[in-house]
Protein backbone atom coordinates (compact mmCIF):
# COMPACT_ATOMS: atom_id res chain seq x y z
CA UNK A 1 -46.44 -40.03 -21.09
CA UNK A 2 -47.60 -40.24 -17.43
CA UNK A 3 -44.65 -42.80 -16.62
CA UNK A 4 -42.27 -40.04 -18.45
CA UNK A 5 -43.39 -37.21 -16.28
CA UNK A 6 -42.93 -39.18 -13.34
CA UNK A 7 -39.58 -40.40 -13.97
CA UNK A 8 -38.48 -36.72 -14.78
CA UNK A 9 -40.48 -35.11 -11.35
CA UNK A 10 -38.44 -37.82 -9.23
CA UNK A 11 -34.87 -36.95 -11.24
CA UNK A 12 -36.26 -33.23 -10.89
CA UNK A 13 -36.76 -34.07 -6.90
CA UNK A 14 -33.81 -35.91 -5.99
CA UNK A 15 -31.63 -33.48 -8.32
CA UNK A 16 -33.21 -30.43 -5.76
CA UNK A 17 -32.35 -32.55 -2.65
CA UNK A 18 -28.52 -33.34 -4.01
CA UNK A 19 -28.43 -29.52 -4.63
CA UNK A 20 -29.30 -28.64 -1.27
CA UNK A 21 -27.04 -31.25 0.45
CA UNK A 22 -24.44 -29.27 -1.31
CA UNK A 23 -24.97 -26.42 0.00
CA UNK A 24 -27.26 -24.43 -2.90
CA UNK A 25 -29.68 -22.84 -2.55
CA UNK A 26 -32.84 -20.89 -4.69
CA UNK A 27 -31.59 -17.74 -5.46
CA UNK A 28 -32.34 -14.49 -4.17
CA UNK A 29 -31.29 -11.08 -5.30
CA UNK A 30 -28.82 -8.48 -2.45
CA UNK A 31 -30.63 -5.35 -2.48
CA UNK A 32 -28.37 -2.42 -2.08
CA UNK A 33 -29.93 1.29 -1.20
CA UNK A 34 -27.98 4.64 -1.67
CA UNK A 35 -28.96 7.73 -0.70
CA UNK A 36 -26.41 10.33 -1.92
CA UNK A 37 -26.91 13.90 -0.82
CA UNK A 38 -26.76 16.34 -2.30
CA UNK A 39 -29.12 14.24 -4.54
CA UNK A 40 -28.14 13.69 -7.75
CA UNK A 41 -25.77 10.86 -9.40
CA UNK A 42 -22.62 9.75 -7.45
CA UNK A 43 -21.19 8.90 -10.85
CA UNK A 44 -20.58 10.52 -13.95
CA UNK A 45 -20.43 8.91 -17.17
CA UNK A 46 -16.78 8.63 -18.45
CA UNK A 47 -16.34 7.65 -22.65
CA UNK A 48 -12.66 5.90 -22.03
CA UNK A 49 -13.87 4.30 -17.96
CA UNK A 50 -17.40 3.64 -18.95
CA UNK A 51 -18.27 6.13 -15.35
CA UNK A 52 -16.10 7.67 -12.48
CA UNK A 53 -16.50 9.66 -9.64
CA UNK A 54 -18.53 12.71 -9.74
CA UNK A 55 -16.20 16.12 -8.56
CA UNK A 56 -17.86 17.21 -5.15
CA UNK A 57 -18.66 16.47 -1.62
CA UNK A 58 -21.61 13.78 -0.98
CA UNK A 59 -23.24 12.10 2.14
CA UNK A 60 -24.15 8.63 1.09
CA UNK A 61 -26.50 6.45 3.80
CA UNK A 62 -26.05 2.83 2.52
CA UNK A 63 -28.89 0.46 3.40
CA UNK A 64 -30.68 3.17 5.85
CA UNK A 65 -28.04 1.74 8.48
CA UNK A 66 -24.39 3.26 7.79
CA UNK A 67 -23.42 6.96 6.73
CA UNK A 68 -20.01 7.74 5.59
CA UNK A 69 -19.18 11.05 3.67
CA UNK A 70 -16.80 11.13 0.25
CA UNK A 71 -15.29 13.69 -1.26
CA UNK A 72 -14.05 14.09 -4.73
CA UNK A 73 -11.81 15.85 -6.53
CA UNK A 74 -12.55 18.19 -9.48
CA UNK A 75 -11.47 15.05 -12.18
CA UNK A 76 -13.49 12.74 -9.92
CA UNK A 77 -11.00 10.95 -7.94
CA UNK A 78 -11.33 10.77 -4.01
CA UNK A 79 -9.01 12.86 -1.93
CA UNK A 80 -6.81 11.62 0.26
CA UNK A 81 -5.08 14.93 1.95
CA UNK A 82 -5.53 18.96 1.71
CA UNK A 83 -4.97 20.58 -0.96
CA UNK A 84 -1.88 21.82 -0.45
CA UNK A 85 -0.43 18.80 -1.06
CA UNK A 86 -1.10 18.94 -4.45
CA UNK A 87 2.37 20.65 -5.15
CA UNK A 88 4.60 19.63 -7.93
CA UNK A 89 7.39 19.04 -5.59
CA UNK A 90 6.44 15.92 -4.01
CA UNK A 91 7.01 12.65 -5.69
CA UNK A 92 3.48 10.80 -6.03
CA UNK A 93 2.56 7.49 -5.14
CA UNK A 94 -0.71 5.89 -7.42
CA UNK A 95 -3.10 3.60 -5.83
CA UNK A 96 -5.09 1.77 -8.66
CA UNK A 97 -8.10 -0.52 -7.65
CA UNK A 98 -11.90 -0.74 -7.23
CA UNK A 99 -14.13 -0.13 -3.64
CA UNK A 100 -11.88 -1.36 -1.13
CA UNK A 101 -9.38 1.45 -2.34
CA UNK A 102 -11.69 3.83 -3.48
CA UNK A 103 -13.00 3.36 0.37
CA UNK A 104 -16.98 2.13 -0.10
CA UNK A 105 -18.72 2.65 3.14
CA UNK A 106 -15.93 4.58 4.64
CA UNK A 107 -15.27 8.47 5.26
CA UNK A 108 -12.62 10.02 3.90
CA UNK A 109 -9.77 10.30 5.87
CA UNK A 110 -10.46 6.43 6.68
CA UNK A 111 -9.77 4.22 3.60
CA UNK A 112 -6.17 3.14 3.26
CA UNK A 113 -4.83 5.32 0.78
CA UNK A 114 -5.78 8.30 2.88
CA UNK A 115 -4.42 6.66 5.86
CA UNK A 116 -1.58 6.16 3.91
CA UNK A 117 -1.09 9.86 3.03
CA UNK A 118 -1.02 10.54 6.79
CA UNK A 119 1.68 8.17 7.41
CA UNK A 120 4.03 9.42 4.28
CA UNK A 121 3.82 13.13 4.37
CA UNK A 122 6.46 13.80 2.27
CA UNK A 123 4.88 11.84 -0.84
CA UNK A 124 1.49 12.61 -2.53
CA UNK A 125 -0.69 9.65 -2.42
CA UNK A 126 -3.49 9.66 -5.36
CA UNK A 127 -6.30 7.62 -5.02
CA UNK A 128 -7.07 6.29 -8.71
CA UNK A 129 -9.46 3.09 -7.14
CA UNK A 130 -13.22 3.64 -8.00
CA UNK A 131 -16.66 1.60 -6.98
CA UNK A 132 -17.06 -1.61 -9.45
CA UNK A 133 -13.74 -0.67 -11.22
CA UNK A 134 -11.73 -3.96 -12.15
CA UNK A 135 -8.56 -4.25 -13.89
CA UNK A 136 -9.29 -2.91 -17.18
CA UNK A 137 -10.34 0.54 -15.94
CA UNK A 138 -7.38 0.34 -14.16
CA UNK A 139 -5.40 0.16 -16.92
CA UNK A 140 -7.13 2.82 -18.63
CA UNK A 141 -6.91 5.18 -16.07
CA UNK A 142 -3.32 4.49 -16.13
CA UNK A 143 -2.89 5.02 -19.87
CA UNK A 144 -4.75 8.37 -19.70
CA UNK A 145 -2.42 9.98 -17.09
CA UNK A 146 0.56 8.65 -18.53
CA UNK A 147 -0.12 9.83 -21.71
CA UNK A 148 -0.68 13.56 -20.38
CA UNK A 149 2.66 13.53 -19.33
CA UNK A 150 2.04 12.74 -15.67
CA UNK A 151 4.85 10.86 -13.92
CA UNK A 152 4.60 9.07 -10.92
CA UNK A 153 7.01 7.77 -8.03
CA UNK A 154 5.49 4.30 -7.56
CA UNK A 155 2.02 2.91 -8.66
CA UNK A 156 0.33 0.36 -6.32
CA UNK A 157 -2.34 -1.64 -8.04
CA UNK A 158 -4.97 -3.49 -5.25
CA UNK A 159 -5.72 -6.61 -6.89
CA UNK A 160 -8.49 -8.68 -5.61
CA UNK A 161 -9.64 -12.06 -7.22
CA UNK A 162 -13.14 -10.61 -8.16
CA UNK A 163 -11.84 -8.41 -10.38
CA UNK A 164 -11.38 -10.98 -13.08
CA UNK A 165 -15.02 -11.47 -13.75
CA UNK A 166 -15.31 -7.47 -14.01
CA UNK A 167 -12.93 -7.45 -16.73
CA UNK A 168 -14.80 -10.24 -19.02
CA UNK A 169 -18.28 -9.10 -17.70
CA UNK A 170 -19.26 -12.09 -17.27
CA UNK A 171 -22.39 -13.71 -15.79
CA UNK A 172 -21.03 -13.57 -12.57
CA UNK A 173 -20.39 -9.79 -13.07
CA UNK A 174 -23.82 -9.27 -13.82
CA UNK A 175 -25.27 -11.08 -11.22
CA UNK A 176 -23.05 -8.79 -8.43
CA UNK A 177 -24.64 -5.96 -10.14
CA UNK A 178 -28.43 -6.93 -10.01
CA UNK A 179 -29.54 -5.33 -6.94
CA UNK A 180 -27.33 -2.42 -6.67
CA UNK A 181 -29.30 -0.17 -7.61
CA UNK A 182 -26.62 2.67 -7.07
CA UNK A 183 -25.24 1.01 -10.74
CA UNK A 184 -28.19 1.27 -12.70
CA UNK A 185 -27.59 2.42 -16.42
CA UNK A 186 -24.04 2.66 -15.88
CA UNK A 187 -21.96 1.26 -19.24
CA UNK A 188 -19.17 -0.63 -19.00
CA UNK A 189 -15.85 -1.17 -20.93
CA UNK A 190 -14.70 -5.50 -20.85
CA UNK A 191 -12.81 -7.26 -22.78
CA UNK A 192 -13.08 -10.11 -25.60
CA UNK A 193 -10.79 -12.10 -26.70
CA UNK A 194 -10.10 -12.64 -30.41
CA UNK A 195 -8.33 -15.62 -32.51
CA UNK A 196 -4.81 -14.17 -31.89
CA UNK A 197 -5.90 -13.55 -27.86
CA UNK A 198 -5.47 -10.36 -28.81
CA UNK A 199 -7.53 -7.82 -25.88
CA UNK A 200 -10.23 -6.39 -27.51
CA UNK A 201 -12.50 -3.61 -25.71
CA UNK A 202 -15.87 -3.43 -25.92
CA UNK A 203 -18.88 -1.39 -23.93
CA UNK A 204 -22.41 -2.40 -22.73
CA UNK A 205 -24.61 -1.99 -20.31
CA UNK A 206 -24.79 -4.84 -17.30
CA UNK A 207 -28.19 -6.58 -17.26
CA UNK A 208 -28.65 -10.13 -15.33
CA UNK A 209 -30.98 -12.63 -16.31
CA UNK A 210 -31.93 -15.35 -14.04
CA UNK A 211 -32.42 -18.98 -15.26
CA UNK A 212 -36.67 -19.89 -15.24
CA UNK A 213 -37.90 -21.02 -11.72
CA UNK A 214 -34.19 -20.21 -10.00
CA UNK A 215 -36.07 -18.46 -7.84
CA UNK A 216 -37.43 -21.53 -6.33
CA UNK A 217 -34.90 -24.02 -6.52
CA UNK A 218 -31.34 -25.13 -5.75
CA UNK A 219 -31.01 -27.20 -8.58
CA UNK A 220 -31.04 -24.26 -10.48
CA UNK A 221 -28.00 -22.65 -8.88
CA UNK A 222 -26.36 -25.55 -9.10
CA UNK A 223 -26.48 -25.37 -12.57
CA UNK A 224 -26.49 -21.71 -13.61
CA UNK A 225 -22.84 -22.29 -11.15
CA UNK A 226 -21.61 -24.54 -13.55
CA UNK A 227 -23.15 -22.65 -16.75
CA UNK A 228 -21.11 -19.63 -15.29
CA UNK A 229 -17.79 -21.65 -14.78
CA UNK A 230 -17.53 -22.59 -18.46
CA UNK A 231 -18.46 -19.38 -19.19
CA UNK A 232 -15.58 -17.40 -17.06
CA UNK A 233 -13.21 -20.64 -18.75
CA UNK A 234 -14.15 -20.05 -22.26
CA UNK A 235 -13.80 -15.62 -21.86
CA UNK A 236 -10.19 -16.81 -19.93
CA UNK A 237 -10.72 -14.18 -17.15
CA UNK A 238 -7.80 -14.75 -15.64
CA UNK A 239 -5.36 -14.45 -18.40
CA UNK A 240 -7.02 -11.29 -19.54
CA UNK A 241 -6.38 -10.26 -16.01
CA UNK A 242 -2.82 -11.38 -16.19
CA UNK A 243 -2.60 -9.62 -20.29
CA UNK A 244 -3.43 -6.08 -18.09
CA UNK A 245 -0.95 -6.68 -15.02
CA UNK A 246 1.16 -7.12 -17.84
CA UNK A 247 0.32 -3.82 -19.10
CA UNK A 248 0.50 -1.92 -15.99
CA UNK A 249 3.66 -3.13 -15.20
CA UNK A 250 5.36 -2.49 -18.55
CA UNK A 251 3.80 1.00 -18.82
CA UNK A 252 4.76 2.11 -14.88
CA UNK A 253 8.14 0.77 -15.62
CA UNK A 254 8.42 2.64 -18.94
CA UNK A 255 7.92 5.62 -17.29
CA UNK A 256 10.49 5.50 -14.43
CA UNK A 257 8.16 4.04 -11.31
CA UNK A 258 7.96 1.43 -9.03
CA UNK A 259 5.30 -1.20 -9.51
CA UNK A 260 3.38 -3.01 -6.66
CA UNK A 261 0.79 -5.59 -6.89
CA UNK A 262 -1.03 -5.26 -3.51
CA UNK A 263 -3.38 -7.69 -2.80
CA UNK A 264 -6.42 -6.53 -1.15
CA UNK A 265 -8.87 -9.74 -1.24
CA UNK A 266 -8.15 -12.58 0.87
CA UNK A 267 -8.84 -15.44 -1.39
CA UNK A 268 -6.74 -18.22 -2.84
CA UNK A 269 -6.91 -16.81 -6.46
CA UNK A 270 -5.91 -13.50 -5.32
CA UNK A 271 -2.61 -15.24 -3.85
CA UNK A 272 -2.27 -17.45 -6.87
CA UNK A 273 -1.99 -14.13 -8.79
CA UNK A 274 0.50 -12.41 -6.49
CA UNK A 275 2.47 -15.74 -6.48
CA UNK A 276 2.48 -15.20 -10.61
CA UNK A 277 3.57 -11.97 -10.40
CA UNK A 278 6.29 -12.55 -7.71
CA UNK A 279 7.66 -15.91 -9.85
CA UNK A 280 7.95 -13.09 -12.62
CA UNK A 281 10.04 -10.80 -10.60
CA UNK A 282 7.43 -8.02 -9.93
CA UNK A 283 7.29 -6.64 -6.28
CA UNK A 284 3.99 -8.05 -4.35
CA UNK A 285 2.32 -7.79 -1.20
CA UNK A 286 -0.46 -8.86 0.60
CA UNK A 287 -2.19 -6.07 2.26
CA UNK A 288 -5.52 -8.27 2.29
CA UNK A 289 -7.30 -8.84 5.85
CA UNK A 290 -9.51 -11.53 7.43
CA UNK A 291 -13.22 -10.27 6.08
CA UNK A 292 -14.82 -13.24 7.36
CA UNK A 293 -14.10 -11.35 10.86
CA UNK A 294 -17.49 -8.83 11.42
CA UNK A 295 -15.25 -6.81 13.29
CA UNK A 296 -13.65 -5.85 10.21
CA UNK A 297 -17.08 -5.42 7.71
CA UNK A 298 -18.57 -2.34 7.36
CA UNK A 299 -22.13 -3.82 7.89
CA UNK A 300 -22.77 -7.51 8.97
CA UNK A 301 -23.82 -8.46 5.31
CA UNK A 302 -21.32 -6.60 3.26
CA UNK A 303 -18.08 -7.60 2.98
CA UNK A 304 -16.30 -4.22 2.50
CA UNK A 305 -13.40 -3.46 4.78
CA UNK A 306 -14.30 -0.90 7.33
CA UNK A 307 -11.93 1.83 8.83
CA UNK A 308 -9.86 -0.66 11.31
CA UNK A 309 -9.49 -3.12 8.31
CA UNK A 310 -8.29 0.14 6.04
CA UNK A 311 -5.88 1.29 8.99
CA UNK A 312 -4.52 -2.26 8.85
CA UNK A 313 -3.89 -2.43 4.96
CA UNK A 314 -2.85 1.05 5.14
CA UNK A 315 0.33 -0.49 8.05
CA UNK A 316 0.91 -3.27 6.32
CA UNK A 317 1.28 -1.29 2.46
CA UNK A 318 3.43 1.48 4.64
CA UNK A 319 5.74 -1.29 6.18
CA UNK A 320 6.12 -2.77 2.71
CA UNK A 321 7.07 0.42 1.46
CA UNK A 322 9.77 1.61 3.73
CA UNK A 323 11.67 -1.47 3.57
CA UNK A 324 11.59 -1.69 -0.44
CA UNK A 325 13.28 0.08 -2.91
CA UNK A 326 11.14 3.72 -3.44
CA UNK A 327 12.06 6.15 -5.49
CA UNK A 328 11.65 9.46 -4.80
CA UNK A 329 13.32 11.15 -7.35
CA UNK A 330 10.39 11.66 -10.06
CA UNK A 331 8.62 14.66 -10.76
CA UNK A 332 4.96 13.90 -10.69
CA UNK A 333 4.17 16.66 -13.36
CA UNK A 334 7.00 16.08 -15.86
């Protein structure tokens, strides 16, 4: 028995060292802090989104270090102009997508939809992106406006890589979440898969659970990595991601707009998925910028654009824009 224990505590010890000469190491949960004023939830609970934006004007201080203001609108959405432009005569453009559009850690008039409304005057730019939103609430937020008859000129869906795991939950998923304390009790709508890969939407609440002693060693996140990977493989993330592109495409399309997929995540899976898209004839751009750059973070350790990376997806999504195809000929309230 001795001579057993001692084989396994050397395996055990040289497994830890491999781990750490590849770069793992014991795992340690990102605490987030939110302070909204006035105080009270940010979010509201949704039935069809799982949670969206609660109607009202808020003061957030993230992490005791940065303070941004956001304002939203009476169905929970962020604004992105006055109200007067809220008239039925301008054709609307759609912005679908999670923080970076919704503008986490940024004021109002800074993320890049808003910038975006005061470079294109003469459209109405909605911002549909919300905190933690992935694909699937995209989609469904989408589907609901649709089917109350609204009708827009284009719809712009920022796609980043990320948002794959967010509409499987998996592990990953819930391992982004633990910490943020900002998302505690909120439920949320993923999909499963069923024998036909037919999309199938359930609801849940996001808990993570830690593998024994991970804490404490590498080897651990080594292997909870590759326990996740075959997870995300067997839940096929990225063709349910694909499945609601899909979706969004037919739907905008259906109803007389132009569809963009905007990438907003520099990462070679978000490109692999705009070069999908493109091969299949649906207008893409990358609107993405260079993150690893702290000049463009909102706080050292977050990687959330901050106002001079919005301006710069906000140029890059106008210049798009103006040399494509836009209609302007829909009513947004038909």
């Amino acid at each position: 028995m001795a001579y057993i224990i001692g084989v396994l505590l050397v395996l055990l010890i040289a497994g830890e060292i491999t781990a750490r000469f590849m770069g793992y190491r014991p795992w340690h949960e990102t605490v987030q802090t939110m302070q909204v004023v006035p105080e009270g939830r940010f979010y509201q609970a949704d039935s069809i989104l799982g949670y969206k934006g609660r109607p009202g004007k808020f003061e957030l201080l993230l992490n005791d270090s940065l303070r941004f203001t956001v304002t939203h609108d009476a169905d929970g959405w962020r604004k992105t102009g006055p109200d007067s432009l809220q008239g039925d005569s301008l054709p609307e453009i759609w912005i679908f997508g999670c923080s970076f559009t919704h503008g986490y850690g940024v004021n109002d008039a800074d993320n890049y939809p808003a910038v975006l409304q005061s470079m294109m005057p003469h459209f109405r730019i909605r911002n549909y992106g919300m905190d933690g939103y992935g694909t699937l609430q995209n989609w469904l937020v989408l589907n609901q406006l649709l089917q109350a008859g609204k009708r827009p000129a284009t719809v712009v869906l920022g796609y980043g890589a990320f948002h794959d795991q967010r509409n499987t939950a998996n592990r990953y998923w819930h391992k982004a979440l633990h910490g943020q304390r900002i998302a505690d009790s909120l439920r949320y709508p993923f999909i499963r898969l069923d024998k036909k890969d037919s999309l199938i939407l359930h609801y849940g609440h996001i808990a993570y659970h830690p593998l024994p002693l991970q804490r404490q060693l590498a080897l651990l996140s080594l292997v909870e990595k590759r326990w996740n990977d075959s997870e995300d493989q067997g839940l096929r993330s990225k063709f349910v991601t694909e499945v609601l592109i899909q979706r969004m495409v037919g739907a905008s399309r259906d109803a007389g707009a132009h569809f963009v997929l905007a990438g907003v995540y520099r990462h070679p899976e978000t490109e692999k998925m705009l070069r999908t898209f493109h091969l299949d004839n649906v207008p893409t751009v990358d609107i993405s910028q260079d993150l690893a750059d702290p000049d463009l973070r909102i706080l050292p350790g977050n990687g959330h654009p901050n106002a001079k990376a919005h301006a710069m997806m906000a140029q890059v999504l106008y210049d798009y824009l103006q040399v494509h195809d836009l209609p302007t000929n829909a009513n947004p309230h038909k």
